[in-house]
C-alpha atoms as a PDB file:
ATOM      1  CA  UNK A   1     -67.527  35.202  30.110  1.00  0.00           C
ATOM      2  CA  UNK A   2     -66.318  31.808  30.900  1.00  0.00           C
ATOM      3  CA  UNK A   3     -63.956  31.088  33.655  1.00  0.00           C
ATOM      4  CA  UNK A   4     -62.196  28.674  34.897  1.00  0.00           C
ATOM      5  CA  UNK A   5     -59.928  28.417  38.857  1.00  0.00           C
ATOM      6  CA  UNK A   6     -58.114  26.146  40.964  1.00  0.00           C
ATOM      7  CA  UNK A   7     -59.361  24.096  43.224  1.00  0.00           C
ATOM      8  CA  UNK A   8     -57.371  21.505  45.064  1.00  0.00           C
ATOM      9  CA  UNK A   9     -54.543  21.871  42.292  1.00  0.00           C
ATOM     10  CA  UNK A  10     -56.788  20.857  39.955  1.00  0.00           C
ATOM     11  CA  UNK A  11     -58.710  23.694  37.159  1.00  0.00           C
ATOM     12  CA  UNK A  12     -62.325  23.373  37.323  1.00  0.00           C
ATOM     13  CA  UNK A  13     -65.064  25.245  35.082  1.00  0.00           C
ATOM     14  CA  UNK A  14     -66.007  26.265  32.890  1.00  0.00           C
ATOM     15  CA  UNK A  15     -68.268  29.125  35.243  1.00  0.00           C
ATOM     16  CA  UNK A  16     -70.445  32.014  34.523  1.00  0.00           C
ATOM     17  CA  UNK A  17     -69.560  35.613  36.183  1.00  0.00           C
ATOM     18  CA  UNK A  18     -72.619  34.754  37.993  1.00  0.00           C
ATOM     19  CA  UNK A  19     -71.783  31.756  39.034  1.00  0.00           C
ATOM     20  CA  UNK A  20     -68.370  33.061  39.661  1.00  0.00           C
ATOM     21  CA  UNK A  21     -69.540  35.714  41.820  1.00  0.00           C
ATOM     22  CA  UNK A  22     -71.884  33.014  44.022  1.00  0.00           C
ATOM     23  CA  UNK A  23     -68.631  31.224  44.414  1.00  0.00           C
ATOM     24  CA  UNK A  24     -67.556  34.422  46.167  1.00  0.00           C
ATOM     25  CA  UNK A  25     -70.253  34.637  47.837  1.00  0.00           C
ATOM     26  CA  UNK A  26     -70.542  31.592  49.654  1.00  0.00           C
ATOM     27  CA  UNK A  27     -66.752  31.223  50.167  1.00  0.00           C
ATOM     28  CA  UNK A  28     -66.134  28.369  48.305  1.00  0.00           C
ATOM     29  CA  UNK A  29     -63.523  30.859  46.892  1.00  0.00           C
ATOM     30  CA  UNK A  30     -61.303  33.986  47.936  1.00  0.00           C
ATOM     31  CA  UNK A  31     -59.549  36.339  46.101  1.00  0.00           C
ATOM     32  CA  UNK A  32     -56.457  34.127  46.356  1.00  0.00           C
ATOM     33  CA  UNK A  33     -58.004  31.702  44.126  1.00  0.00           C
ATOM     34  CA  UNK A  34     -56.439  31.410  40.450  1.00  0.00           C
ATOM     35  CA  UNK A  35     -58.602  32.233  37.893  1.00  0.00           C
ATOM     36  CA  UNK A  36     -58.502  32.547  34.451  1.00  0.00           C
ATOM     37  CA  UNK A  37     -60.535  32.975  31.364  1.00  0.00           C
ATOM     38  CA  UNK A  38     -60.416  33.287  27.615  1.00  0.00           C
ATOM     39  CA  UNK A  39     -57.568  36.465  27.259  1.00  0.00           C
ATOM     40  CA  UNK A  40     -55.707  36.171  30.373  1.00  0.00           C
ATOM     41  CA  UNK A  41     -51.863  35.622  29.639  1.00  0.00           C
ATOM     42  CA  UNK A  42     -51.759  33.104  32.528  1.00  0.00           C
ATOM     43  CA  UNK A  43     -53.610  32.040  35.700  1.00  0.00           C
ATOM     44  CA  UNK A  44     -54.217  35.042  38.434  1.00  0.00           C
ATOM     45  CA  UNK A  45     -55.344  35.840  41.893  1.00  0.00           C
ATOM     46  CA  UNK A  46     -59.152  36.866  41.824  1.00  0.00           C
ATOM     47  CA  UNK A  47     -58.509  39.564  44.091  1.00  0.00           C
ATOM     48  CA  UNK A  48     -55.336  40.690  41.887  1.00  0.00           C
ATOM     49  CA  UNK A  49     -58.050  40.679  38.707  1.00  0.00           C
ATOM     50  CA  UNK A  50     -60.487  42.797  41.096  1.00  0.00           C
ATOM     51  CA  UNK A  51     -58.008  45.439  41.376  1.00  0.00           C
ATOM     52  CA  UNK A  52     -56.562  46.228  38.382  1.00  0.00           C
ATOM     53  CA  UNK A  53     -53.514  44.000  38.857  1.00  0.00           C
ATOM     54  CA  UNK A  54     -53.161  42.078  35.405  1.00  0.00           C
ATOM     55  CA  UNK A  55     -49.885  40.023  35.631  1.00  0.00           C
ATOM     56  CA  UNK A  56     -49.408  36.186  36.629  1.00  0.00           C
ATOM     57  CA  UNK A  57     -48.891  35.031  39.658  1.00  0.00           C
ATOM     58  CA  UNK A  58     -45.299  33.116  39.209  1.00  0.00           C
ATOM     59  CA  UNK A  59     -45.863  29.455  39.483  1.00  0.00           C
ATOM     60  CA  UNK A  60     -49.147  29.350  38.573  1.00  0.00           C
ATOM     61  CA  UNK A  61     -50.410  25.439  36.997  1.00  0.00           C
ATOM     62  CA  UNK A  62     -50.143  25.845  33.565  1.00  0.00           C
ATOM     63  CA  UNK A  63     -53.122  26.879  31.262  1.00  0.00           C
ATOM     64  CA  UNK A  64     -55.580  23.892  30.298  1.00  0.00           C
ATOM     65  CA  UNK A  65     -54.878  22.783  26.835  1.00  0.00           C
ATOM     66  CA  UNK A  66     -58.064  20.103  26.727  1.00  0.00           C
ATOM     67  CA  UNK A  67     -61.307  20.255  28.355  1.00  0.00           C
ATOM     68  CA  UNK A  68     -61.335  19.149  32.030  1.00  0.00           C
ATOM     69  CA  UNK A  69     -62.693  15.556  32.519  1.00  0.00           C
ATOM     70  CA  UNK A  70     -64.676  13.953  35.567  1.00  0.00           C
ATOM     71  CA  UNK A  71     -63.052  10.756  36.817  1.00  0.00           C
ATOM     72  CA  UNK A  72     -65.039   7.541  36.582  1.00  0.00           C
ATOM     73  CA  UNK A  73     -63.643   6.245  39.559  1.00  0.00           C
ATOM     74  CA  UNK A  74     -63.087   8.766  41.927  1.00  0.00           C
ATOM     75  CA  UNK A  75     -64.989  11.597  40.617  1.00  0.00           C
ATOM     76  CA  UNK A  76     -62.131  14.470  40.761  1.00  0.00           C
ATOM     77  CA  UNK A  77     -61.580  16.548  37.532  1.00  0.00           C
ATOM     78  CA  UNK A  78     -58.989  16.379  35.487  1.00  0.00           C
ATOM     79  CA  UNK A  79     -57.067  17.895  31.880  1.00  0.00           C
ATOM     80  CA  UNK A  80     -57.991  15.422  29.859  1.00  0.00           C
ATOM     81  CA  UNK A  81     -54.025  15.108  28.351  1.00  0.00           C
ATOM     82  CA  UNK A  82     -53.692  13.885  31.880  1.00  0.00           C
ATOM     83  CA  UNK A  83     -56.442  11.344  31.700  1.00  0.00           C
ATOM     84  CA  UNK A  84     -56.802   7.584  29.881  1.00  0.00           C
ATOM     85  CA  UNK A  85     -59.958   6.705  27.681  1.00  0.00           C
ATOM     86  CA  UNK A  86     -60.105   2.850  28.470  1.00  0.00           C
ATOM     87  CA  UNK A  87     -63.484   1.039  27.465  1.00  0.00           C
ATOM     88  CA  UNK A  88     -64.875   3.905  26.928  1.00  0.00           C
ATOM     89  CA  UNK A  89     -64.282   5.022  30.263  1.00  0.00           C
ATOM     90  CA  UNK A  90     -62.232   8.425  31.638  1.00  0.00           C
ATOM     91  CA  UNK A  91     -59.623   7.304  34.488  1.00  0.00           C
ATOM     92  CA  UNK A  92     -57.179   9.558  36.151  1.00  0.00           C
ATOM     93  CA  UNK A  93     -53.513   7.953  36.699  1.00  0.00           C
ATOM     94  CA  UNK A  94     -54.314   6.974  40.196  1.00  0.00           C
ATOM     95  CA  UNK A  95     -57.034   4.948  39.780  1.00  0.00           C
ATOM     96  CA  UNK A  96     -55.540   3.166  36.634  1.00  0.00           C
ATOM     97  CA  UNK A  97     -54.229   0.526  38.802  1.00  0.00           C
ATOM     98  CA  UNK A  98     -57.825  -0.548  40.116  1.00  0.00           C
ATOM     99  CA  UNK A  99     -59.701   0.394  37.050  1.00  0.00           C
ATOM    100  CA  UNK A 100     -57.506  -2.523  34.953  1.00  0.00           C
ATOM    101  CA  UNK A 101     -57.713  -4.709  38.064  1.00  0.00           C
ATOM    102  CA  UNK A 102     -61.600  -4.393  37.404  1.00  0.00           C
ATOM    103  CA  UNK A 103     -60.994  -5.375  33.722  1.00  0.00           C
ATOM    104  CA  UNK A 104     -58.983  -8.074  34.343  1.00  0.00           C
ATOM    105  CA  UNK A 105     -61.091  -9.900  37.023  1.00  0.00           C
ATOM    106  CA  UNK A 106     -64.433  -8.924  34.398  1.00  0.00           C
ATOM    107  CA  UNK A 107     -65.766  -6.726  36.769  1.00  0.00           C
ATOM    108  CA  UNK A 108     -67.532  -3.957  34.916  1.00  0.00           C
ATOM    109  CA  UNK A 109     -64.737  -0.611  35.784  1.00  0.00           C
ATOM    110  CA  UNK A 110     -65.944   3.318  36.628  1.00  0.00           C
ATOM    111  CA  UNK A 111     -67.334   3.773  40.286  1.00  0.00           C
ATOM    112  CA  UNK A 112     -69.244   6.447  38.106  1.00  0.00           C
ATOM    113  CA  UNK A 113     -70.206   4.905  35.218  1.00  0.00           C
ATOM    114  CA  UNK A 114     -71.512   8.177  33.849  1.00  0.00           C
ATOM    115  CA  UNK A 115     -71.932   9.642  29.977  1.00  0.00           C
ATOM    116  CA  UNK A 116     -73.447  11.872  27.961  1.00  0.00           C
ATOM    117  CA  UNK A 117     -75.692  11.235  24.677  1.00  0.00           C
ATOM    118  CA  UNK A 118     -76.527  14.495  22.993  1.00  0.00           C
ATOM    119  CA  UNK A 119     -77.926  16.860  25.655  1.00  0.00           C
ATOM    120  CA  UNK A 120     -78.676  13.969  28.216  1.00  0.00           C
ATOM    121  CA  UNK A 121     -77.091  12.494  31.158  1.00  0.00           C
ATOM    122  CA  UNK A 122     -76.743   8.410  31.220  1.00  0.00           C
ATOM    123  CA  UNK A 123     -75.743   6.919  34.125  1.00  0.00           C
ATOM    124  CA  UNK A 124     -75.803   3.453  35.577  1.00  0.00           C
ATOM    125  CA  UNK A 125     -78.234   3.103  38.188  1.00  0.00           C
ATOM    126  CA  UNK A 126     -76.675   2.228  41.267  1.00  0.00           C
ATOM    127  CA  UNK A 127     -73.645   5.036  40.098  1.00  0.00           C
ATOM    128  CA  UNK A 128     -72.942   7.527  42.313  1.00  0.00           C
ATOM    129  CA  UNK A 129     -72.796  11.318  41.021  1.00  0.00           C
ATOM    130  CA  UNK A 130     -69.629  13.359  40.967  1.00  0.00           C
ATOM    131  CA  UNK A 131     -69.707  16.562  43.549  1.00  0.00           C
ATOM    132  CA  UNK A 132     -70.945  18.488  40.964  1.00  0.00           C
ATOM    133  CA  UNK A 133     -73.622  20.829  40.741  1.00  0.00           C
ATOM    134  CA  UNK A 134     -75.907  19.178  37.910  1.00  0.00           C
ATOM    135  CA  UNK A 135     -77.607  22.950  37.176  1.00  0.00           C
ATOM    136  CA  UNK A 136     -74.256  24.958  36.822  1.00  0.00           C
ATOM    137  CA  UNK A 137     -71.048  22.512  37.210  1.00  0.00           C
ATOM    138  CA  UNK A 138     -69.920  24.645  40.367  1.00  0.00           C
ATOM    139  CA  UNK A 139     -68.676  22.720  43.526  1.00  0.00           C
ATOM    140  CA  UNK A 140     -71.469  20.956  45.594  1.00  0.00           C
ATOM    141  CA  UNK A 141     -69.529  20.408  48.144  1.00  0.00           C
ATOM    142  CA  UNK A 142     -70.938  17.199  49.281  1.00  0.00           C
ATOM    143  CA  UNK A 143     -75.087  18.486  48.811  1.00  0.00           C
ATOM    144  CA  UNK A 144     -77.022  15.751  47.118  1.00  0.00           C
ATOM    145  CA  UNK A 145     -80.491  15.749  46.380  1.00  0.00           C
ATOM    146  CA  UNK A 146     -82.164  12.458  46.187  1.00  0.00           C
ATOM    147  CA  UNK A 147     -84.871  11.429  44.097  1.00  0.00           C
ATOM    148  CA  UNK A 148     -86.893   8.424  43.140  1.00  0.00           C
ATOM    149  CA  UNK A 149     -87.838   8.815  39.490  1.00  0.00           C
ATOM    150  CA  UNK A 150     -90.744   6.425  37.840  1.00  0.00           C
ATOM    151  CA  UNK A 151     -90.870   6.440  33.769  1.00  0.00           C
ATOM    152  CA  UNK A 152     -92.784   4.140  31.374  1.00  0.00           C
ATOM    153  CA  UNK A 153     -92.854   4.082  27.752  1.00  0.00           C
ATOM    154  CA  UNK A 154     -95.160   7.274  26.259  1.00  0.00           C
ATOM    155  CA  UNK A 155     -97.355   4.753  24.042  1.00  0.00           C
ATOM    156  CA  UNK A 156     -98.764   3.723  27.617  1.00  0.00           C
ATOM    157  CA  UNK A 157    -100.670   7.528  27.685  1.00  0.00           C
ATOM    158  CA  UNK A 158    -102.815   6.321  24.925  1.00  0.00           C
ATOM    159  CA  UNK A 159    -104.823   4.140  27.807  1.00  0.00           C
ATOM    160  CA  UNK A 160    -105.766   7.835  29.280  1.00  0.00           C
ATOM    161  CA  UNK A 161    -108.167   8.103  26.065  1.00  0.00           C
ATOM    162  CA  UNK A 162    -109.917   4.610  27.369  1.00  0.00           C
ATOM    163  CA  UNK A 163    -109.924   5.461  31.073  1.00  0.00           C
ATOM    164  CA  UNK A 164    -108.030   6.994  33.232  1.00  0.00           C
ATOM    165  CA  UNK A 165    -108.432   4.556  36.067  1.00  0.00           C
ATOM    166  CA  UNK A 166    -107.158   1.992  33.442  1.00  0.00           C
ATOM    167  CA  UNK A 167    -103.793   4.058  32.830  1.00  0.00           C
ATOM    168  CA  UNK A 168    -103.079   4.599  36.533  1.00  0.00           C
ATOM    169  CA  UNK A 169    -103.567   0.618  36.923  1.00  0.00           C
ATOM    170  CA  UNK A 170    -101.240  -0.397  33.512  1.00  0.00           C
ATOM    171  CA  UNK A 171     -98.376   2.360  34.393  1.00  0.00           C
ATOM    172  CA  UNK A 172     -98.220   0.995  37.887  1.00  0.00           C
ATOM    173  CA  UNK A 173     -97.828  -2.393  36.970  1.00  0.00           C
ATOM    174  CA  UNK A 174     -95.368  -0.952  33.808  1.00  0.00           C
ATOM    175  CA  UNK A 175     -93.207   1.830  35.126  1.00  0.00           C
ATOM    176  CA  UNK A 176     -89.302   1.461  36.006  1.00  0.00           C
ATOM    177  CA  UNK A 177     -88.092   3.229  38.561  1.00  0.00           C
ATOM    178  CA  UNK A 178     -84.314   4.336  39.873  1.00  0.00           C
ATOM    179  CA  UNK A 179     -82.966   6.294  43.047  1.00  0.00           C
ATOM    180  CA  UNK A 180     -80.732   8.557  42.489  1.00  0.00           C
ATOM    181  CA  UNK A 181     -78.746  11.667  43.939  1.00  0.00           C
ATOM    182  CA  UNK A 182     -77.249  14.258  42.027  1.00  0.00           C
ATOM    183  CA  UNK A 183     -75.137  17.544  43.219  1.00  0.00           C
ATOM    184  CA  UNK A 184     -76.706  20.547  44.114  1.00  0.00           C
ATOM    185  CA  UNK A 185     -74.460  23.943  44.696  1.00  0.00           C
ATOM    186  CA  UNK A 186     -75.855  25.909  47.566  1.00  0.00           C
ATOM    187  CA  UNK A 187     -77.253  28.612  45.089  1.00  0.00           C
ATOM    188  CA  UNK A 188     -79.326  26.034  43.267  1.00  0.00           C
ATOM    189  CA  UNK A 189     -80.569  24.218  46.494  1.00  0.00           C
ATOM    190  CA  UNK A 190     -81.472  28.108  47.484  1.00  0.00           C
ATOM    191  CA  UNK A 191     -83.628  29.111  44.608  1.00  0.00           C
ATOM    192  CA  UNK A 192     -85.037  25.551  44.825  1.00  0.00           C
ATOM    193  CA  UNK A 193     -85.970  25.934  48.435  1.00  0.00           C
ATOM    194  CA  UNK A 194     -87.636  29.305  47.165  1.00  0.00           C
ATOM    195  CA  UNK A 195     -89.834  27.993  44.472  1.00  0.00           C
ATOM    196  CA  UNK A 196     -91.152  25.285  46.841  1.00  0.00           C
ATOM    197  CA  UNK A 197     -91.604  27.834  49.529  1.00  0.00           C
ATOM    198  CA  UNK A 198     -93.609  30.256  46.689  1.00  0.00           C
ATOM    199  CA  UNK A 199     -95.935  27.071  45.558  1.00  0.00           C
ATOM    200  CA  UNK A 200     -96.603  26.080  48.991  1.00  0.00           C
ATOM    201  CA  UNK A 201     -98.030  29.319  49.941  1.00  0.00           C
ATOM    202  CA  UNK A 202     -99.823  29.932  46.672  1.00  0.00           C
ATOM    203  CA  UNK A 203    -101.446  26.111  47.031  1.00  0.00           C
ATOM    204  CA  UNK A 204    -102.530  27.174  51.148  1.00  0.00           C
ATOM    205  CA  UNK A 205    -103.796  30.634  49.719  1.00  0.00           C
ATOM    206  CA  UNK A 206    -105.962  28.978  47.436  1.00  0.00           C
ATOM    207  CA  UNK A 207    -107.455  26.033  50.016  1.00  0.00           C
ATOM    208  CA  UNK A 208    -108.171  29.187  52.043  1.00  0.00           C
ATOM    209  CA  UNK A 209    -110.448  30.686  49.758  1.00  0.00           C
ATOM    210  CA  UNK A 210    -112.218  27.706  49.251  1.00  0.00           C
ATOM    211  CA  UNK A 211    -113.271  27.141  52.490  1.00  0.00           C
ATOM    212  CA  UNK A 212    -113.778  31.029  52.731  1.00  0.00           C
ATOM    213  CA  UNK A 213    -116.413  30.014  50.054  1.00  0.00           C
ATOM    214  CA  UNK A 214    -117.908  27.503  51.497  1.00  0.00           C
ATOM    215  CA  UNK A 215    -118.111  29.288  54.944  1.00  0.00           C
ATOM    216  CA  UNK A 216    -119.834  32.526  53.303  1.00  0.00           C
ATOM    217  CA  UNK A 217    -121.724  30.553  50.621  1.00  0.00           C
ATOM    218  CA  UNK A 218    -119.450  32.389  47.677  1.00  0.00           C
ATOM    219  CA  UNK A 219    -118.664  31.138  44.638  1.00  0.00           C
ATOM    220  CA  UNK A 220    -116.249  33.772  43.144  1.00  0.00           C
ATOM    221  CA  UNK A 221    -113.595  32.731  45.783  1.00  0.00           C
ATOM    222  CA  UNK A 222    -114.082  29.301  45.153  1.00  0.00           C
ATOM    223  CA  UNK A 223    -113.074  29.514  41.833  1.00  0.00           C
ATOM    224  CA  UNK A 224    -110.046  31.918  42.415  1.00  0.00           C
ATOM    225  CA  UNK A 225    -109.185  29.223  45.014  1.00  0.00           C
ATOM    226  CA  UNK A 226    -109.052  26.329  42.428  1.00  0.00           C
ATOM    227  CA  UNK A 227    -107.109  28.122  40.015  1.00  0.00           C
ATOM    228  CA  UNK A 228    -104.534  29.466  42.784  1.00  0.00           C
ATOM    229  CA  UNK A 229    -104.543  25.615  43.837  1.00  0.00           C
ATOM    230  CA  UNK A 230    -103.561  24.291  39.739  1.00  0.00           C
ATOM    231  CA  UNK A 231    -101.127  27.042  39.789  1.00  0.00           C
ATOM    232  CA  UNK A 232     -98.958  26.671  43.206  1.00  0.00           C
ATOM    233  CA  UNK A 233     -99.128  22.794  41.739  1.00  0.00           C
ATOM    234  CA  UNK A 234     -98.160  23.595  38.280  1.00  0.00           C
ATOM    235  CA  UNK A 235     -95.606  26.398  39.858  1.00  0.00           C
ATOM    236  CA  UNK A 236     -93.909  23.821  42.922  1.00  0.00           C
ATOM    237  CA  UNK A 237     -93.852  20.948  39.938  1.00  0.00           C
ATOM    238  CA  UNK A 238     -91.753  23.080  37.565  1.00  0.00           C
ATOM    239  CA  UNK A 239     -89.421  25.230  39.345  1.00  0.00           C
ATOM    240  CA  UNK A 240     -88.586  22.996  42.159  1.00  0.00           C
ATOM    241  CA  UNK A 241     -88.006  20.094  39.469  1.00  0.00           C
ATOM    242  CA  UNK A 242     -84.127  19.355  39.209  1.00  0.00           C
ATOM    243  CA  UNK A 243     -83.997  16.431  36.646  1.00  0.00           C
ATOM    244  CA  UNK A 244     -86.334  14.410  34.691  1.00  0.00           C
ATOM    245  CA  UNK A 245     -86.160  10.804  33.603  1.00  0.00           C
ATOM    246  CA  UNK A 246     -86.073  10.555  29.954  1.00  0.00           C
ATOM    247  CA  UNK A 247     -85.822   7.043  30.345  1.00  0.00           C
ATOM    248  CA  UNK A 248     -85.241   4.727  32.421  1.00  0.00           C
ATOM    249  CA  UNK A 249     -84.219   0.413  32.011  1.00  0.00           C
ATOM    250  CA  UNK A 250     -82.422  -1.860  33.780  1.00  0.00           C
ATOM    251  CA  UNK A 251     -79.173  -1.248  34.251  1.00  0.00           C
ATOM    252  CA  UNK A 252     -79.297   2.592  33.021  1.00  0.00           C
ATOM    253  CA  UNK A 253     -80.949   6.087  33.540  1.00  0.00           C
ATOM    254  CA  UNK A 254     -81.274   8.913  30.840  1.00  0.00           C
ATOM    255  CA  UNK A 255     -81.505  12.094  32.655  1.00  0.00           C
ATOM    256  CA  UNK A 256     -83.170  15.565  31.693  1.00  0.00           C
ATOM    257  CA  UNK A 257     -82.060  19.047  32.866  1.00  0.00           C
ATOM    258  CA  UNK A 258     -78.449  18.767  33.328  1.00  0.00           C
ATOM    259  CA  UNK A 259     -76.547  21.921  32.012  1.00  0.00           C
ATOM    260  CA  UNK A 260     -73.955  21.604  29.249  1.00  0.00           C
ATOM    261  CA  UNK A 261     -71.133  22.604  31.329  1.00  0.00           C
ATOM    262  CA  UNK A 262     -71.456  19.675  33.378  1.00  0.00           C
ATOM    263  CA  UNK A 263     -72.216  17.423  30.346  1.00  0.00           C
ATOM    264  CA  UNK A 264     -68.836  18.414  28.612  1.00  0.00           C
ATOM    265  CA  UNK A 265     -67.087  17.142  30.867  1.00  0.00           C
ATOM    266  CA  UNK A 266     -68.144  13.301  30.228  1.00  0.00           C
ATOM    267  CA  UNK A 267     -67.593  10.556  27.526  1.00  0.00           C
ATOM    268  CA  UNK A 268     -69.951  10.222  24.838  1.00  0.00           C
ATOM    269  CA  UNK A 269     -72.618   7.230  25.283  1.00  0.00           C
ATOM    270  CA  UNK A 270     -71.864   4.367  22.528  1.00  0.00           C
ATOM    271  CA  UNK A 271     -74.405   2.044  23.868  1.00  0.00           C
END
């Protein structure tokens, strides 16, 4: 199920039950949060839903009639009938004002600057993130993971075939690269923290039977030790990776791994 609640008088979501629940959890809600999902005759108290209680709370906002939209100056979310679509651009009503100014004076508008193209996050650069979680579109409540990303064009792995040294030497001299920092919920960062943790000790497990080897002049353990070693690498590389760069130039970044919640909530990418 799908729901969506109120945050700073504003409807964020849409959120999993799970994701719902680690909202709970964590206390970035109570159960005097309004909630509401696909059936519900009008915005409720969690705690109200909890127990049974199924009518509206009087005065609750108004259902969302259009998905809610990310700000490209500020970063808050929005209903979208309460939103512009200038230069293909989302701005709330307050920053109007500044995001025109911007036109005006030909400075390029959005403090964000972000889209989506397909399944894929493009953002500008030097653009800064909205608090969102980038793996579940829950709050991040001000976590941000940084991360310098490197990418060059895949016809530059043919040079692997003619030496490897070669291809470390041509992607060096080749590769873009962008810093960037995107929002992490505290249940993400967790399981993240985990999967590092796990890889870690499987990598030190493994070193340890190689010099067990080489101390008691075994082989067996040796080779149990390399393949623990390729799998806390393999392991740590995959499950602690947030994003990847699908592509990166000079003024833009196409990001990997961002969940469809999240990229619902942007403009489409016209180039």
């Amino acid at each position: 199920m799908e729901w969506h609640f109120e945050q700073h008088g504003k409807a964020v979501g849409p959120v999993s039950d799970s994701q719902l629940d680690e909202l709970m959890r964590t206390g970035v809600l109570s159960d005097a949060t309004l909630v509401w999902h696909a059936g519900l005759k009008g915005w409720q108290p969690y705690g109200s839903l909890r127990s049974g209680a199924t009518t509206p709370l009087p005065g609750a906002p108004a259902l969302p009639g259009q998905p809610i939209q990310g700000c490209a100056e500020c970063g808050r979310a929005f209903p979208r009938e309460e939103m512009l679509f200038v230069s293909n651009t989302w701005i709330c009503a307050q920053c109007k004002p500044v995001f025109i100014q911007k036109l005006k004076e030909g400075v390029e508008g959005g403090g964000l600057s972000i889209w989506r193209q397909g399944r894929t996050l493009v953002t500008r650069r030097e653009a800064v993130l909205p608090d969102r979680c980038v793996k579940c579109n829950a709050p991040a409540n001000g976590n941000k993971l940084r991360r310098n990303l490197s990418w060059h064009h895949p016809a530059y792995y043919l040079f692997v075939l003619l030496n490897l040294l070669i291809y470390v030497i041509v992607a060096l001299i080749v590769r873009k690269q962008a810093k960037i920092s995107v929002g992490l919920c505290e249940s993400h960062r967790s399981r993240r923290a985990r999967a590092i943790a796990t890889a870690w000790s499987v990598v030190l497990a493994g070193a340890g039977l190689i010099v067990a080897a080489i101390l008691y002049e075994k082989s067996w353990p040796a080779l149990i030790g390399i393949l623990l070693l390729l799998a806390g690498a393999i392991y740590g590389s995959v499950r602690g990776r947030i994003v990847t760069a699908r592509r990166i130039d000079d003024k833009h970044v196409w990001l990997n791994g961002v969940c469809s919640q999240y990229l619902d909530t942007l403009p489409e990418w016209l180039g």
